[in-house]
Protein backbone atom coordinates (compact mmCIF):
# COMPACT_ATOMS: atom_id res chain seq x y z
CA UNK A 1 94.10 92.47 107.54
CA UNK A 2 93.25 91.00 104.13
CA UNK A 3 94.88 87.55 102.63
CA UNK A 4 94.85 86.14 99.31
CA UNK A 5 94.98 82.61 98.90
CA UNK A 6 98.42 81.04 101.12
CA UNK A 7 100.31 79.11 98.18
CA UNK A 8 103.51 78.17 98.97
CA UNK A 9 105.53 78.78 96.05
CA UNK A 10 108.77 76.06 95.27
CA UNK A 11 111.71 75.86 92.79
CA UNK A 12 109.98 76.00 89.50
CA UNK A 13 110.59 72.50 87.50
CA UNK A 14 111.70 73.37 83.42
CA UNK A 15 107.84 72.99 82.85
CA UNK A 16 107.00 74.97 85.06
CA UNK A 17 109.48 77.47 84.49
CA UNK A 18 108.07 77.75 80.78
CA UNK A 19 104.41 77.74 82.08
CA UNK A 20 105.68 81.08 83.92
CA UNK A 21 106.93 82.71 81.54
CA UNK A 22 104.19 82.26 78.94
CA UNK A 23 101.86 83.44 81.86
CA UNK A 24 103.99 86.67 82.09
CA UNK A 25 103.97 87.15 78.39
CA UNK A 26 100.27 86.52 78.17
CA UNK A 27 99.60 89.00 80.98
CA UNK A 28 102.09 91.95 79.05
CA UNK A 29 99.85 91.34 75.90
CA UNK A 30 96.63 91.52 78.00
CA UNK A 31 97.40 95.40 79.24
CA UNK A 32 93.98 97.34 77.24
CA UNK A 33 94.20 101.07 75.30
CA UNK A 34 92.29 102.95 77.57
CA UNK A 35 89.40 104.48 75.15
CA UNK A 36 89.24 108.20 74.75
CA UNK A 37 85.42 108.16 74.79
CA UNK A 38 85.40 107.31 78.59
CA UNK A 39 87.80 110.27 79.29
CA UNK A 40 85.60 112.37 77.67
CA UNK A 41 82.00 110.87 79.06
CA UNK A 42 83.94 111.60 82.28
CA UNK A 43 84.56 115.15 81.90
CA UNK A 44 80.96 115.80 81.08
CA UNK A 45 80.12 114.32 84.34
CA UNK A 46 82.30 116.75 86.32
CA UNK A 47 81.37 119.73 84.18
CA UNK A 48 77.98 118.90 84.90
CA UNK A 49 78.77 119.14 88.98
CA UNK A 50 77.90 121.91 91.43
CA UNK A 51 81.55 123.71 90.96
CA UNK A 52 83.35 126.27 88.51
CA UNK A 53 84.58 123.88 85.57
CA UNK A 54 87.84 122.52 86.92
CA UNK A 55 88.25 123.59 90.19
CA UNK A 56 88.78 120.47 91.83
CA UNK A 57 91.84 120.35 90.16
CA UNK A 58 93.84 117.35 89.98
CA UNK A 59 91.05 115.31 91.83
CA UNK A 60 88.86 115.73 88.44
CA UNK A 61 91.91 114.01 86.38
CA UNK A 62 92.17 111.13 88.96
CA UNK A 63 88.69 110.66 88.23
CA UNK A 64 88.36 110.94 84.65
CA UNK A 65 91.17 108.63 84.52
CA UNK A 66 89.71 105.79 87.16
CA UNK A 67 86.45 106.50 85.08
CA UNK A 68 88.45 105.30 81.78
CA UNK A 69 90.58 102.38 83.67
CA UNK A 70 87.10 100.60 84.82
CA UNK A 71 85.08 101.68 82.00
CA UNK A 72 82.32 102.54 84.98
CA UNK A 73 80.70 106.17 84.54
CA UNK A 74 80.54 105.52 88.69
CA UNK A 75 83.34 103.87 89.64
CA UNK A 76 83.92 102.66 93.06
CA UNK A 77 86.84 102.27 94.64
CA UNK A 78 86.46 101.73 98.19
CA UNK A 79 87.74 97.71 97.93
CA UNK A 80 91.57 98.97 98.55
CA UNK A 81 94.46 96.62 99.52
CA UNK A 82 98.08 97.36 99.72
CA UNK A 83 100.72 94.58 98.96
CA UNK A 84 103.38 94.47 100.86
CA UNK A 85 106.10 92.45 99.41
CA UNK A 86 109.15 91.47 101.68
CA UNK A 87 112.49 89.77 100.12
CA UNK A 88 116.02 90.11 101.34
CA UNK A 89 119.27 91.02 99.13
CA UNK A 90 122.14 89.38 98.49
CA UNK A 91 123.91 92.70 97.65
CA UNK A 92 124.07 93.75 101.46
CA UNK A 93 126.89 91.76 101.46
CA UNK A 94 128.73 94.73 100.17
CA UNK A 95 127.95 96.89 103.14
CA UNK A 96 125.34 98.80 101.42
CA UNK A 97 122.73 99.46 103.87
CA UNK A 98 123.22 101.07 107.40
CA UNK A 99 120.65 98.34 108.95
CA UNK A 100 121.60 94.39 108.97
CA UNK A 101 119.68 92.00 106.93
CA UNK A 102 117.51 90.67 109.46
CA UNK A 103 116.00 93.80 110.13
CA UNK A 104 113.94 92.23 107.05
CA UNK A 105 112.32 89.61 108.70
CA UNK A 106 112.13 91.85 112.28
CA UNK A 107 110.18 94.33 110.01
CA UNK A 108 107.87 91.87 108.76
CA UNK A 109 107.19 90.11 111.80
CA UNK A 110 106.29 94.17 113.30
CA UNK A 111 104.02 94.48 109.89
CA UNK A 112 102.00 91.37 110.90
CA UNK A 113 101.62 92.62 114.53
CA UNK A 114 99.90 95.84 113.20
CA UNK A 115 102.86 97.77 114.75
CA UNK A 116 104.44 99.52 111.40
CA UNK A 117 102.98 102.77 109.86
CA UNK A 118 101.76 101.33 106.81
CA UNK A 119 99.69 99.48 109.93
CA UNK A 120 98.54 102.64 111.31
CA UNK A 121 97.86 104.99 107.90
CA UNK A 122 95.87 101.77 106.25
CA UNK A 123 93.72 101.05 109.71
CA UNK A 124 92.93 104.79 109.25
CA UNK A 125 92.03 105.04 105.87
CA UNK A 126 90.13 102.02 105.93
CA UNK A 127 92.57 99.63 103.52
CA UNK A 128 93.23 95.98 103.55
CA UNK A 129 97.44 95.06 103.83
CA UNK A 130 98.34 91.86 102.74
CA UNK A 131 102.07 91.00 103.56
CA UNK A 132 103.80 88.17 101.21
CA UNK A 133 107.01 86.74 101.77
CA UNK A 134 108.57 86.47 98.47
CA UNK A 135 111.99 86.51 99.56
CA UNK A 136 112.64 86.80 103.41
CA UNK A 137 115.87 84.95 104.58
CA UNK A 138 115.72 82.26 106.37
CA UNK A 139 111.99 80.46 107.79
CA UNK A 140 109.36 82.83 108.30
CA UNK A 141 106.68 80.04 107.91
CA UNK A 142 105.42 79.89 111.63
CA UNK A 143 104.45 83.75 111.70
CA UNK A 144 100.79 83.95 111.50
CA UNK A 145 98.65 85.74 108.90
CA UNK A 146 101.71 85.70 106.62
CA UNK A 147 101.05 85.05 103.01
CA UNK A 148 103.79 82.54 102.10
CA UNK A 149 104.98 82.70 98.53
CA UNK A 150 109.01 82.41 98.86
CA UNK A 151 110.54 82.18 95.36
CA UNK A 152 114.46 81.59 96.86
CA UNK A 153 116.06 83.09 100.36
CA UNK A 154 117.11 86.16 99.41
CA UNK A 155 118.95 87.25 96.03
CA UNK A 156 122.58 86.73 95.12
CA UNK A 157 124.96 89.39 95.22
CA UNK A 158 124.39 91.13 92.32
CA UNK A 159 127.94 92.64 92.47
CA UNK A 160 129.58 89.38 91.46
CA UNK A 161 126.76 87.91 89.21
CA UNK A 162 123.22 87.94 88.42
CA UNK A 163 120.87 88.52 91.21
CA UNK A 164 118.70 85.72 90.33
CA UNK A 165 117.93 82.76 87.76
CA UNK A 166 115.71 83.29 84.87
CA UNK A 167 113.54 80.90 86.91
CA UNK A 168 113.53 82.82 89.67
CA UNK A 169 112.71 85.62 88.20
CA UNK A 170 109.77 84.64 86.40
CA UNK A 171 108.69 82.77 89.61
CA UNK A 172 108.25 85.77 90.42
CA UNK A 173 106.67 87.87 88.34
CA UNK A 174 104.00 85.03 88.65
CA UNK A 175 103.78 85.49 92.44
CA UNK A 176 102.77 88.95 91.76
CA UNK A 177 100.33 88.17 88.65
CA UNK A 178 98.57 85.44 90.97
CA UNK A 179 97.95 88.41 93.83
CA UNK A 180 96.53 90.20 91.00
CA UNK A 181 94.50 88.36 89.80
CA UNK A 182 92.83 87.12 92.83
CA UNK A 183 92.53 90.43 94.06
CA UNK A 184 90.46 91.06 91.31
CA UNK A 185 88.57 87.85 91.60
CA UNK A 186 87.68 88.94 95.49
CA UNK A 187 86.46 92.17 93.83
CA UNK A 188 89.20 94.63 94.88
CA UNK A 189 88.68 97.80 92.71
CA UNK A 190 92.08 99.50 94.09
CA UNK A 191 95.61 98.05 94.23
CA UNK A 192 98.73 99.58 96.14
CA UNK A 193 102.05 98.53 96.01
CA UNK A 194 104.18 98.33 99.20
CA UNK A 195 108.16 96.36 100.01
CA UNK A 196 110.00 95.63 102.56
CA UNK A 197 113.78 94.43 101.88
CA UNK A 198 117.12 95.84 103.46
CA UNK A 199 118.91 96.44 100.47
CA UNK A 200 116.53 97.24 97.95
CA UNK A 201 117.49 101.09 97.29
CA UNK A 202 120.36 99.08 95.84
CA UNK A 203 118.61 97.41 93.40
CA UNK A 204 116.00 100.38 92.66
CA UNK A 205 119.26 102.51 92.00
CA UNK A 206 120.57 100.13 89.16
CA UNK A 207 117.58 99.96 87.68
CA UNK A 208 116.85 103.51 87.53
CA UNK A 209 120.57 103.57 86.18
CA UNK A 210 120.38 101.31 83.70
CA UNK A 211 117.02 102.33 81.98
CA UNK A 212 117.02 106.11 82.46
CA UNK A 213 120.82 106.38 81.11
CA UNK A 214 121.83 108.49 84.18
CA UNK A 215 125.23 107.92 86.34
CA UNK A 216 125.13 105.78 89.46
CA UNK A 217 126.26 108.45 91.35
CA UNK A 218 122.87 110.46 90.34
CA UNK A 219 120.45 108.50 91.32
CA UNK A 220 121.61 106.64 94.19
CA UNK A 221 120.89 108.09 97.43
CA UNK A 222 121.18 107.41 101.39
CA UNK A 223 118.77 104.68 101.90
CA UNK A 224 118.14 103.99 105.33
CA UNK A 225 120.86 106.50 106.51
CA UNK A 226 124.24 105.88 104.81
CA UNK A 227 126.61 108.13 105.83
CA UNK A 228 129.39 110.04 103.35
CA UNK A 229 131.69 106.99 102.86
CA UNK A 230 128.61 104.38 103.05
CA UNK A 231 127.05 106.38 100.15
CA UNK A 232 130.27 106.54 97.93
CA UNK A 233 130.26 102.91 98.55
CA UNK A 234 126.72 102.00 97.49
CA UNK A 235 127.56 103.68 94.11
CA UNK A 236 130.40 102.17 93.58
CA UNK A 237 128.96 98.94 94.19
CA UNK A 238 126.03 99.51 91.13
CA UNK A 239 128.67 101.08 89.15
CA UNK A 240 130.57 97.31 89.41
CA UNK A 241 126.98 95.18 89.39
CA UNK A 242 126.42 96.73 86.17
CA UNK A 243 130.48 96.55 85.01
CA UNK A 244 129.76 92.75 85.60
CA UNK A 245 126.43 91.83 84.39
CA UNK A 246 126.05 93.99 81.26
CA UNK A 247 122.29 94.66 81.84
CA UNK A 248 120.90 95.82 78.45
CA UNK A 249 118.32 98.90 78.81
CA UNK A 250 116.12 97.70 75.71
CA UNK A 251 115.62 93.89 78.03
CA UNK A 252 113.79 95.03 81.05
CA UNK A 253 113.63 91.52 81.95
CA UNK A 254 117.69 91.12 81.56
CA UNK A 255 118.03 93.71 84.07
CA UNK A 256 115.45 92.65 86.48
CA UNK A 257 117.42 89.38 86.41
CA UNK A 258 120.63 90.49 86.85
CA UNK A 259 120.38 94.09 89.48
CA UNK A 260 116.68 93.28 90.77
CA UNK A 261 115.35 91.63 93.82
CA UNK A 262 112.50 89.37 94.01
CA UNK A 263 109.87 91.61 95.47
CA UNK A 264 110.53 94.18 92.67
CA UNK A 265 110.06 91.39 90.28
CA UNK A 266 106.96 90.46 92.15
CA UNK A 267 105.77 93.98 92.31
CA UNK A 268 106.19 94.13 88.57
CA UNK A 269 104.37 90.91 87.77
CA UNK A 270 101.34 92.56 89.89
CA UNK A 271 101.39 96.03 88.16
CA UNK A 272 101.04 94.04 84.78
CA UNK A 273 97.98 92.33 85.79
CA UNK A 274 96.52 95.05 87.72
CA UNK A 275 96.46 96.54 84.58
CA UNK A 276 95.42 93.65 82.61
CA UNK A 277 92.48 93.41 84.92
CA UNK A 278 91.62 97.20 84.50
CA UNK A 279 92.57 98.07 88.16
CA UNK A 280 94.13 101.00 89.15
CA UNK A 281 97.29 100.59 90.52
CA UNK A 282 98.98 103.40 93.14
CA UNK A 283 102.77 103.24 93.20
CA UNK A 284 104.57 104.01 96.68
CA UNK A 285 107.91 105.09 96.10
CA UNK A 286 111.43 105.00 94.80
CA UNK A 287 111.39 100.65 94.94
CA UNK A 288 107.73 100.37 93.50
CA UNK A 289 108.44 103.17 90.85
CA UNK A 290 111.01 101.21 89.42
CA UNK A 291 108.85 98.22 89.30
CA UNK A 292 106.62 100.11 87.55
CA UNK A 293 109.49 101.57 85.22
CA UNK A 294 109.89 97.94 84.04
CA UNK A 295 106.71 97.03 83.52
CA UNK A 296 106.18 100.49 81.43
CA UNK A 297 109.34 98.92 79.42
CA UNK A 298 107.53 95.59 78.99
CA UNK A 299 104.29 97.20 77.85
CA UNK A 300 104.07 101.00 77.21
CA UNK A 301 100.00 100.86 77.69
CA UNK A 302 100.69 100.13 81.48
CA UNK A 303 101.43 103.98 82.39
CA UNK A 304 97.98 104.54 81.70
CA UNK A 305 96.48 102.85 84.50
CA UNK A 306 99.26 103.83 87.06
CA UNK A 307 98.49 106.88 89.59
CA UNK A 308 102.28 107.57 91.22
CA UNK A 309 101.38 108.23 95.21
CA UNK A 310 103.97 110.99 96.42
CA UNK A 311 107.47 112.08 95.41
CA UNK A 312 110.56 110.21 97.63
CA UNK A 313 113.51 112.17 99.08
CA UNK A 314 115.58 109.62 97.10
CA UNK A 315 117.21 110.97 94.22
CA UNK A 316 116.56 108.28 91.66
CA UNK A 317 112.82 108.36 92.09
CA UNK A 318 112.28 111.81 90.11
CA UNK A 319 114.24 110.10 87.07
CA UNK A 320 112.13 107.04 87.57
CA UNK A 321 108.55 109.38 87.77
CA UNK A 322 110.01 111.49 84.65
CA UNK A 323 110.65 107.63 83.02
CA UNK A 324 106.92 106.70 83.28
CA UNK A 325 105.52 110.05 82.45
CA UNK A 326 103.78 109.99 86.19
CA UNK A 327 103.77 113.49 87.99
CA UNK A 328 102.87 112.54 91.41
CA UNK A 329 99.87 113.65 93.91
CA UNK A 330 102.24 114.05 96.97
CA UNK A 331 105.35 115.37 97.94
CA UNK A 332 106.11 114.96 102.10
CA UNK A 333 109.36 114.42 101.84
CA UNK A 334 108.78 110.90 102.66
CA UNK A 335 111.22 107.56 102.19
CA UNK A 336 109.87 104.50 104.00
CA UNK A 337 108.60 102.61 101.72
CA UNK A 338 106.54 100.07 103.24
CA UNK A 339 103.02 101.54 100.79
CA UNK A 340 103.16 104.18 103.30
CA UNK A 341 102.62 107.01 100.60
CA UNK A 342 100.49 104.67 97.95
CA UNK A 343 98.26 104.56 101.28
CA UNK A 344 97.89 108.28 101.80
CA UNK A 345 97.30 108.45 98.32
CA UNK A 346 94.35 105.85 98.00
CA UNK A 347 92.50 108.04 100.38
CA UNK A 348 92.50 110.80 97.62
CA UNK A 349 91.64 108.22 94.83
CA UNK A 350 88.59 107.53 96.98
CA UNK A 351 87.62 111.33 97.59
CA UNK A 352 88.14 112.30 93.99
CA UNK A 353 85.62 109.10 93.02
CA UNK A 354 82.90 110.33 95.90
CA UNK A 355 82.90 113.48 94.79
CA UNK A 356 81.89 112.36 91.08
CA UNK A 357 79.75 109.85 92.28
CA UNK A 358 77.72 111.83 95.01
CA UNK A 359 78.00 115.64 94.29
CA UNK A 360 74.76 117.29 92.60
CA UNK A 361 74.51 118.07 89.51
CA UNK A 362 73.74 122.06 88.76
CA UNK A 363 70.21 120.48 87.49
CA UNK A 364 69.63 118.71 90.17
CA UNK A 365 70.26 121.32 92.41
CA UNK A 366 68.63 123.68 91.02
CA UNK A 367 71.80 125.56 90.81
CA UNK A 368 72.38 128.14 87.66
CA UNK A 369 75.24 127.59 85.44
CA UNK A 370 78.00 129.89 84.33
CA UNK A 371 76.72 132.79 81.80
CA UNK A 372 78.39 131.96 78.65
C-alpha cells in the first residue's frame, strides 16, 4: 500500500472554514478545456499503428482522451492509486441498510489487512490503495497504515436535518483536494475513486434524486441486500430527507450538505482537483458517480477528464452515468463499491496507453497501408 501525507484533520475554526471554501472555489475555477488539437494529434498516432483504422475500438478513445487530459503525445499511466474513502451515516438510524454501522469500521480495519477485494484486484493489477478515514465512527486512530483525516464521526441523520455543517462539508471537500494534490505532487498519473460507508446508497440515492429530477422510488435500490419492506423503507426515508431539507438541484453544494455523507464530499473535492491537475480520474460506482455528478454540477469542464469504470446493478447509477454524459467501459453486474470496478478498469486505461505508446507504426514495420 501507498499513503499520502497522515494529517489529522480537526473542527475547522471560522478562518479556517473560509480558507476552505476559497480553496474549493479556487480548485472549481482551476478545471482546464481540454484542447481539440491533442484529440486530434492523438488520432493520427493510432491511425498511424499496425491495425485497420479503429479497430481497437473503445481502447483508441480512452487513449485519445488520456492523450488530451495530460497534454503528453505518450502518456503514461502506470503510477495508479485508488482512494478509498470510509465515513459512517447518520441516516442508518432509520433502518436503511441490512448491515449495522460498525460493519464500517470492521470493513476498514479488513481493507488495511489486505483482506477485501479491492485488496486482491489492486495487488493484481499492480495499483497503490490508500484508505482515509474521513468519517468512521468512533476511534480508528490506533489501526496502522490508516490515513487519518476525520472531518466529524459520522453524519447526522439526514431525515430530520442536514447531514452536515457547511463547515463540515467544505472540510471536506478539502480532505479530498489535499489527496489530490499530493498525489499529483508524488507523480501519480492515474486516480481511482473507492468508499466504504454503511449507509451511503442512501445518500447516493438522494442525490441522484435531487439532481436528475427522477422519483425516489426510481433510483433507489437494495443496497447491501434490503429486502421488500427494507426497500420501501429506504425510499421513503429520501422521499422525507428531501421533504425536510429542501435541497435545491441548481446548489450542488446545498445538497451535498444537506443528503450527502462526508466521503462523497471528499470524493468530490478529489475529482475537482484531479481534474485541476490534469489527471485522469476513474469513477467506481453508484456512490463515486454521484460524487462525480456534483462536481460535473460545480464545473461542467470536469466530465471531460472522467473515464466511468463499469455499470452498477443499482438503479440510480444509469441516471447518474446518463447525468455526466459517461457511457461506461464495464458492465459485470457488480455493486461493492469499495474501487473494486474503477480497479478493473485502470487495468484497461493502462492497456489502451501501451498499445499507443509501444505498437509499430505501419512505417516502422514495414507494413503496407490500406489501398485508398
Amino acid at each position: 500500500m501507498a499513503f499520502a501525507r497522515d494529517i489529522q484533520v480537526t473542527a475547522l475554526t471560522a478562518s479556517q472554514n473560509r480558507c476552505a471554501e476559497a480553496a474549493v472555489h479556487e480548485v472549481i475555477a482551476a478545471v482546464p478545456l481540454l484542447r481539440q488539437e491533442w484529440y486530434e494529434r492523438a488520432s493520427g498516432r493510432l491511425n498511424s499503428l499496425t491495425k485497420p483504422s479503429g479497430s481497437l475500438g473503445r481502447l483508441e478513445e480512452i487513449a485519445a482522451r488520456i492523450v488530451a487530459i495530460r497534454e503528453d503525445l505518450r502518456p503514461d499511466c502506470s503510477k495508479k492509486v485508488i482512494f478509498t474513502l470510509a465515513a459512517d451515516h447518520g441516516v442508518t438510524e432509520e433502518g436503511v441498510s441490512a448491515y449495522p454501522k460498525a460493519v464500517t469500521r470492521q470493513m476498514v480495519l479488513n481493507l488495511l489487512s489486505g483482506g477485501a477485494a479491492i485488496n486482491v484486484l489492486c495487488r493484481h493489477f499492480g495499483i497503490d490503495v490508500t484508505v482515509v478515514d474521513i468519517g468512521v465512527e468512533g476511534d480508528i486512530s490506533e489501526l496502522p497504515n490508516l490515513l487519518r483525516k476525520k472531518i466529524a464521526h459520522g453524519t447526522k441523520n439526514m431525515a430530520c436535518g442536514p447531514a452536515m455543517t457547511a463547515a463540515e462539508m467544505y472540510g471536506a471537500l478539502q480532505v479530498g483536494i489535499e489527496l489530490a494534490n499530493d498525489a499529483a505532487d508524488d507523480g501519480r498519473t492515474l486516480i481511482g475513486t473507492g468508499e466504504m460507508g454503511i449507509g451511503n446508497t442512501t445518500a447516493a440515492s438522494a442525490i441522484t434524486a435531487i439532481l436528475t429530477g427522477r422519483s425516489a422510488a426510481d433510483v433507489t435500490g437494495r443496497g447491501t441486500g434490503l429486502d421488500d419492506a427494507g426497500l420501501r423503507r429506504k425510499v421513503q426515508v429520501i422521499e422525507r430527507a428531501i421533504a425536510v431539507n429542501h435541497p435545491n438541484p441548481l446548489e450542488p453544494l446545498h445538497v451535498l450538505q444537506t443528503v450527502g455523507g462526508l466521503e462523497i464530499a471528499g470524493l468530490t473535492g478529489l475529482i475537482l482537483a484531479g481534474a485541476a491537475r490534469r489527471i485522469p480520474i476513474v469513477i467506481d460506482g453508484f456512490i463515486s458517480t454521484s460524487a462525480a455528478a456534483l462536481a460535473c454540477s460545480l464545473q461542467p469542464r470536469v466530465r471531460h477528464f472522467l473515464i466511468a469504470a463499469h455499470r452498477s446493478s443499482e438503479p440510480g447509477h444509469e441516471a447518474l452515468l446518463k447525468f455526466i454524459g459517461q457511457a461506461p467501459l464495464l458492465d459485470l453486474n457488480m455493486r461493492l463499491g469499495e474501487g473494486t470496478g474503477a480497479a478493473l478498469c485502470m487495468a484497461l486505461i493502462e492497456g489502451a496507453t501501451k498499445l499507443l505508446n509501444e505498437m509499430a507504426t505501419f512505417s516502422s514495420a514495414g507494413v503496407s497501408e490500406a489501398i485508398g
